[in-house]
C-alpha atoms as a PDB file:
ATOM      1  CA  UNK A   1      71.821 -25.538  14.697  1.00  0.00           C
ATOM      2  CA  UNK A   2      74.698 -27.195  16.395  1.00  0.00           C
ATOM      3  CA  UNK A   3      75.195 -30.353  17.810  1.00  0.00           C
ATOM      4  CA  UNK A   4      75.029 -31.836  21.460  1.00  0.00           C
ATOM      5  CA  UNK A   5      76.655 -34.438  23.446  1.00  0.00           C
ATOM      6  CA  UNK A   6      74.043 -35.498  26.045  1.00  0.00           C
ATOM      7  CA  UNK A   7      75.358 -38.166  27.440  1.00  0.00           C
ATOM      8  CA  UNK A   8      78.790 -38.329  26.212  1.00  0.00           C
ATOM      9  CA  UNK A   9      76.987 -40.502  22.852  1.00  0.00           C
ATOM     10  CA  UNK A  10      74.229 -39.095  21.932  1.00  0.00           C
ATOM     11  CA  UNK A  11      74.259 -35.596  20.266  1.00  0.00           C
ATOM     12  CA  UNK A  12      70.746 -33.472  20.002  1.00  0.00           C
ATOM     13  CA  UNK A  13      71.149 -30.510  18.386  1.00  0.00           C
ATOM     14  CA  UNK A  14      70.727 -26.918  19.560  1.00  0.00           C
ATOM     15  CA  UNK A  15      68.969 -23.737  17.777  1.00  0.00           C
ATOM     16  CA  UNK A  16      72.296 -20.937  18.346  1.00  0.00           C
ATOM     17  CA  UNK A  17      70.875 -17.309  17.339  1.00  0.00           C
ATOM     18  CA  UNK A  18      73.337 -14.890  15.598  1.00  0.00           C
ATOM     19  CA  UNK A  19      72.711 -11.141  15.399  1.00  0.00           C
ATOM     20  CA  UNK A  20      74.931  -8.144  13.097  1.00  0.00           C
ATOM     21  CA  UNK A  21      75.494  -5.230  14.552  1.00  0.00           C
ATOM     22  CA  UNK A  22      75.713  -2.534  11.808  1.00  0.00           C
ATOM     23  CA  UNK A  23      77.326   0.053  13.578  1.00  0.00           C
ATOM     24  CA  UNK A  24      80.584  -2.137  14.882  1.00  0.00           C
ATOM     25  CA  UNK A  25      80.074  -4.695  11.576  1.00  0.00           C
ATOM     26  CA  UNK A  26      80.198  -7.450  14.255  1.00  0.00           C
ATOM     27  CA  UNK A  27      78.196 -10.989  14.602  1.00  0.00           C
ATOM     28  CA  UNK A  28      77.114 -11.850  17.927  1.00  0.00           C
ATOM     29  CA  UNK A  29      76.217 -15.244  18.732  1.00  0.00           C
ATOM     30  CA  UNK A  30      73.996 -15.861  21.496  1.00  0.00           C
ATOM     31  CA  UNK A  31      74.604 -19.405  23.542  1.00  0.00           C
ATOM     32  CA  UNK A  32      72.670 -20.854  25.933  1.00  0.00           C
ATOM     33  CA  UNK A  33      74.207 -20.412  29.637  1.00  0.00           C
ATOM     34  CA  UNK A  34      74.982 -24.798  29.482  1.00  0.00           C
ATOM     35  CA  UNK A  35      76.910 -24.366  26.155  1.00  0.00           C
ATOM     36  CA  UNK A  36      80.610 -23.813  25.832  1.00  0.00           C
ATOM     37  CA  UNK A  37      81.664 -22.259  22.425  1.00  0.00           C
ATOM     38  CA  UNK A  38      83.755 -24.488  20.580  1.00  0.00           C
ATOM     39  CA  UNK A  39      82.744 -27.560  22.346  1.00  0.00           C
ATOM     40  CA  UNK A  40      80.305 -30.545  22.052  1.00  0.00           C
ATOM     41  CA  UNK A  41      80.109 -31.039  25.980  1.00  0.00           C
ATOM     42  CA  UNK A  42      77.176 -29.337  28.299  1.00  0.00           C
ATOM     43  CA  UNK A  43      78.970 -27.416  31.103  1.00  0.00           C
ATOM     44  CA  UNK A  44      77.810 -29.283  33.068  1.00  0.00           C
ATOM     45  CA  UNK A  45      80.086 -32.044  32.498  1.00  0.00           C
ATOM     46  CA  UNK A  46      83.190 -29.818  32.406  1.00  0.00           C
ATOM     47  CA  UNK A  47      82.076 -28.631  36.107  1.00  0.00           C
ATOM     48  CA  UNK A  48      81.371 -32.277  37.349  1.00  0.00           C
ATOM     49  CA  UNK A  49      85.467 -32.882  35.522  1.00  0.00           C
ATOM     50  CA  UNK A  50      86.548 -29.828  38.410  1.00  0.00           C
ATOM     51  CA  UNK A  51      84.664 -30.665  41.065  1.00  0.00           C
ATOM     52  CA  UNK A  52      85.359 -34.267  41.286  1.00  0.00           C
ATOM     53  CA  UNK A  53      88.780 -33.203  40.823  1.00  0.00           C
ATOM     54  CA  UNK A  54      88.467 -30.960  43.520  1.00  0.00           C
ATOM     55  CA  UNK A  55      86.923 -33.900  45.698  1.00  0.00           C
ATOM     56  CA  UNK A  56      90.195 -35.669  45.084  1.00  0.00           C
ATOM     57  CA  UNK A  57      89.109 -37.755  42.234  1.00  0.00           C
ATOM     58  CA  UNK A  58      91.946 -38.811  39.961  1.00  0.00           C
ATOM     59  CA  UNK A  59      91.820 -37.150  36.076  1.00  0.00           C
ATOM     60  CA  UNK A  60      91.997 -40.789  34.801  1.00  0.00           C
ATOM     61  CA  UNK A  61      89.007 -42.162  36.729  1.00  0.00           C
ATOM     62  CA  UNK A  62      87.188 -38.998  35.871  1.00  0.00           C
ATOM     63  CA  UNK A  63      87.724 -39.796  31.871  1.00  0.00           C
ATOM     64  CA  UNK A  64      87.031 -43.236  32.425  1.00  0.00           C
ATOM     65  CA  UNK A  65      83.663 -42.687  33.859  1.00  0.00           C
ATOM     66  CA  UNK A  66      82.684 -40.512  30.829  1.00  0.00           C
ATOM     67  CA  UNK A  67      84.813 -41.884  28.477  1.00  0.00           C
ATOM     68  CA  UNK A  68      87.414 -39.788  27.804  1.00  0.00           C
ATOM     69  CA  UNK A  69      91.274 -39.387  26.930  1.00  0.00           C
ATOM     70  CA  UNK A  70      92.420 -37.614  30.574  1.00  0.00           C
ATOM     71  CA  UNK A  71      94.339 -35.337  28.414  1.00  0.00           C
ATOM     72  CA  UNK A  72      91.405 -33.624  27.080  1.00  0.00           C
ATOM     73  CA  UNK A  73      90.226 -33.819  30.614  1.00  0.00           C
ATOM     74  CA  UNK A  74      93.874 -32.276  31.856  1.00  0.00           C
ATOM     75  CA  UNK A  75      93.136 -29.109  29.182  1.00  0.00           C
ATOM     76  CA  UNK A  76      89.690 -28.587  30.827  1.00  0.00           C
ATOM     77  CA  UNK A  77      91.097 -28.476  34.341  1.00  0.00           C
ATOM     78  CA  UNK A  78      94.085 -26.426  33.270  1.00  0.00           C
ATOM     79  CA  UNK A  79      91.356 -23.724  31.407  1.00  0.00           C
ATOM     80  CA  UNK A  80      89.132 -23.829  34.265  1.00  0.00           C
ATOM     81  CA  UNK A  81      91.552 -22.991  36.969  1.00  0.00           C
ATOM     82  CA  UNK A  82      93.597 -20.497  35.442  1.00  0.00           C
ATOM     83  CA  UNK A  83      90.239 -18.749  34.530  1.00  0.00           C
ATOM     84  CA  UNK A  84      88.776 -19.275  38.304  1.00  0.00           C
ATOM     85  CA  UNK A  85      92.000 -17.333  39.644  1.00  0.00           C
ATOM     86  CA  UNK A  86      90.951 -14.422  37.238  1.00  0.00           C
ATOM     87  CA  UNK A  87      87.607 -14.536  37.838  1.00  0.00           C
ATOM     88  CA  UNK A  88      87.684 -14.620  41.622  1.00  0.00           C
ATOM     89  CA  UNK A  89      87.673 -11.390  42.765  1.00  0.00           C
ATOM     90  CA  UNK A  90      85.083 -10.061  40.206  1.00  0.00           C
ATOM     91  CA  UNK A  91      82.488 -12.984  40.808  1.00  0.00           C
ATOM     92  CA  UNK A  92      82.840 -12.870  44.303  1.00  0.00           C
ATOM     93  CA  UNK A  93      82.297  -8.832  44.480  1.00  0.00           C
ATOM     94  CA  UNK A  94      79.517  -9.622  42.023  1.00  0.00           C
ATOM     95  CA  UNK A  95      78.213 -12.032  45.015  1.00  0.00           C
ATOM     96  CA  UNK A  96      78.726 -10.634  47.826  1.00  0.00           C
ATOM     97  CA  UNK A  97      76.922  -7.621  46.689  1.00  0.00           C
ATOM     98  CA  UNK A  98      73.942  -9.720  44.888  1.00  0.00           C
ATOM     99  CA  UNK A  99      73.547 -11.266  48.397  1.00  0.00           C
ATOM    100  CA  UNK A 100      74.425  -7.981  50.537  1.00  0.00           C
ATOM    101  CA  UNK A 101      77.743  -9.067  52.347  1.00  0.00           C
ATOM    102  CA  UNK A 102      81.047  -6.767  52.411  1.00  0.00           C
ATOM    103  CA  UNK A 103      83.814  -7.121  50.569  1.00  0.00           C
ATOM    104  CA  UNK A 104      86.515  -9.641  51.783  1.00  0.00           C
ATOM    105  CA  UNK A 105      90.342  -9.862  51.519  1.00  0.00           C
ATOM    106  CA  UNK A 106      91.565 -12.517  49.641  1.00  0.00           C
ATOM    107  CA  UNK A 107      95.124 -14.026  50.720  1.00  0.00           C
ATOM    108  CA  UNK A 108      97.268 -15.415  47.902  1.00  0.00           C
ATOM    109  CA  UNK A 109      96.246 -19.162  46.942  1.00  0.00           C
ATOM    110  CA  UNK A 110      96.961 -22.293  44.534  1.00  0.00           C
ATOM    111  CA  UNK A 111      94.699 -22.365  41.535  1.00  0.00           C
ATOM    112  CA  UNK A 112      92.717 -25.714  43.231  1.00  0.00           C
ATOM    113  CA  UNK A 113      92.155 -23.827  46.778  1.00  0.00           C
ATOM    114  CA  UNK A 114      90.663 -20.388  43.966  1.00  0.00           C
ATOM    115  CA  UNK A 115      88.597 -23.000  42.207  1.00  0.00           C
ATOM    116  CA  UNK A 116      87.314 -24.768  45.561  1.00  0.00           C
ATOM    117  CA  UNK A 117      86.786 -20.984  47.122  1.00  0.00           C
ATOM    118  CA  UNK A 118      84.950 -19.582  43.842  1.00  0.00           C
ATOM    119  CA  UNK A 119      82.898 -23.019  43.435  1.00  0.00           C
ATOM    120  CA  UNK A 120      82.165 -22.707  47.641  1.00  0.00           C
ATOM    121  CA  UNK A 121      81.133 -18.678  46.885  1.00  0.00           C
ATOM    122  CA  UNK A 122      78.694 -19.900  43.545  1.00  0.00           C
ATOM    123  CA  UNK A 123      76.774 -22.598  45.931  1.00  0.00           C
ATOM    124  CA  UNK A 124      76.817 -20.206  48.914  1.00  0.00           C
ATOM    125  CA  UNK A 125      74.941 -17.754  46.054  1.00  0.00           C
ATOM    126  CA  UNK A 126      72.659 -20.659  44.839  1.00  0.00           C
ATOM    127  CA  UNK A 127      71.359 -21.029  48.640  1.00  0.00           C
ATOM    128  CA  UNK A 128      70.502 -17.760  48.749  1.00  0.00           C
ATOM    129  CA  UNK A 129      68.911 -16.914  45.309  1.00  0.00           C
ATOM    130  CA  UNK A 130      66.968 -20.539  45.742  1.00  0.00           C
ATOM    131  CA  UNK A 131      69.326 -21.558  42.463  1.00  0.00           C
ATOM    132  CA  UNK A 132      68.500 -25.129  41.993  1.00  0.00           C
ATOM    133  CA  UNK A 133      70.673 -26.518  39.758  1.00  0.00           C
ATOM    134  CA  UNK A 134      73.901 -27.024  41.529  1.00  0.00           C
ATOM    135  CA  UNK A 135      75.754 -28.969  39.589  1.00  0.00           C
ATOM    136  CA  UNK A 136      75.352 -25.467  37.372  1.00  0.00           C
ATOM    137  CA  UNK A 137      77.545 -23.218  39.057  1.00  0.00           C
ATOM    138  CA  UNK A 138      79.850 -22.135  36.260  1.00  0.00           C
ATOM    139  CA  UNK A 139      76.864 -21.045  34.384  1.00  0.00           C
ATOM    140  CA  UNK A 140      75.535 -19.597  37.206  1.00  0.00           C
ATOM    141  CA  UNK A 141      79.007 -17.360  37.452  1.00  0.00           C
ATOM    142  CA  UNK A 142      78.685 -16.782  33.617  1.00  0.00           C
ATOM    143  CA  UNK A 143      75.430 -15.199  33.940  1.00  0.00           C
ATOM    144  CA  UNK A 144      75.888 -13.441  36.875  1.00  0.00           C
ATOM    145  CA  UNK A 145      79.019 -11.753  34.721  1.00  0.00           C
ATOM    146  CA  UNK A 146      76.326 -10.065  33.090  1.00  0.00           C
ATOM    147  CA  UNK A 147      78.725 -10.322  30.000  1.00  0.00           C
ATOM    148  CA  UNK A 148      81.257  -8.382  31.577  1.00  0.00           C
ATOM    149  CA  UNK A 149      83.834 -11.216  31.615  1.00  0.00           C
ATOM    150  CA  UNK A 150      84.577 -14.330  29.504  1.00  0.00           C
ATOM    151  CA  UNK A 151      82.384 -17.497  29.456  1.00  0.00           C
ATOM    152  CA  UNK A 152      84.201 -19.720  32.738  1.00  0.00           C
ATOM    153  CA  UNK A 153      85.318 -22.735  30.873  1.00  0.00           C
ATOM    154  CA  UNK A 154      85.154 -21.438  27.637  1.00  0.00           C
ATOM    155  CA  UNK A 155      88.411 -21.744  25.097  1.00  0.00           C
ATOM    156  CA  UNK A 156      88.993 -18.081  23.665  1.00  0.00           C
ATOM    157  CA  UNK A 157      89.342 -20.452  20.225  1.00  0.00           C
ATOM    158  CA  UNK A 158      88.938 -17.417  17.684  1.00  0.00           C
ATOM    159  CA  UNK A 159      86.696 -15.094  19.520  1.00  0.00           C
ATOM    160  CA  UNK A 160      88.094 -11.884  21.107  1.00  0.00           C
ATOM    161  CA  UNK A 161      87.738 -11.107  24.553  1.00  0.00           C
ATOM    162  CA  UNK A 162      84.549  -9.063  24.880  1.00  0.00           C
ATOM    163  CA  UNK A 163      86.471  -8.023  29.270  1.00  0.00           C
ATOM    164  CA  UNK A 164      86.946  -4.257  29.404  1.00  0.00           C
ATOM    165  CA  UNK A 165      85.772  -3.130  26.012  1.00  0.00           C
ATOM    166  CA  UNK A 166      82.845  -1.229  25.570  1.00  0.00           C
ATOM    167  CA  UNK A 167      79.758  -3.171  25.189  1.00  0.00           C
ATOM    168  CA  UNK A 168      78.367  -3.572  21.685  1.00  0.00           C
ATOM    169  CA  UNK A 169      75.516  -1.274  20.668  1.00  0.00           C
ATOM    170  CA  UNK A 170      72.106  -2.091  20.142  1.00  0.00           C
END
């Protein structure tokens, strides 16, 4: 079980499923698509963080609404767009081919125009795949990864990198 923030007060908590590979002696967790590892918060509330951001909302008004220091808010953002400029290319070749498009150049950009670009790619892929939730678009990229890249918004914390290793048996 693990615990829940809600609504930035109230915590619910979660069933998390582990499994053990015997072959690789490993433990795999397995988290719901809204649930960061190592965090309390839905992703939800990381994405609303980036896209108000994005919108031009200031970090302090965004941690006042939800009742947050801004420098925990400052980390997210920081983690979020450095990942996004990483995770560009491969979650926009994993869209454009989920939705049947060719591949398209990408010029050189700040980490805010990546994030606006990826976040504008994951609701263009929502449209088409009748994806409802839309305030659910870094989960949406996490599970279109398939597992072949890191959770988006996800600390590393202890947990190794699971991008280009082979994938675990069983």
């Amino acid at each position: 079980m693990r615990g829940l923030l809600v609504d930035h007060v109230h915590t619910v908590e979660i069933p998390l499923f582990n499994a053990y590979c015997k072959s690789c002696h490993e433990t795999i967790s397995y988290w719901p698509e809204f649930v960061l590892p190592y965090q309390c918060e839905p992703l939800e509330t990381h994405e609303q963080v980036a896209v108000e951001h994005l919108e031009g909302c200031s970090i302090r008004e965004s941690a006042a609404e939800i009742g947050y220091d801004p420098r925990t808010l400052s980390r997210w953002l920081r983690r979020i767009f450095d990942q996004a400029k990483i995770l560009l290319g491969k979650a926009v070749s994993r869209i454009l081919y989920l939705i049947g498009t060719e591949q398209l150049p990408l010029p050189s950009m700040t980490v805010d125009e990546v994030a606006a670009l990826l976040f504008a790619w994951l609701h263009r892929l929502a449209e088409v795949t009748g994806f409802s939730r839309r305030r659910r678009l870094m989960g949406l990229c996490n599970l279109i990864g398939n597992g072949d890249w890191d959770l988006w918004g996800a600390p590393v914390g202890k947990a190794r990198s699971r991008m280009d290793c082979a994938p675990a048996p069983g």
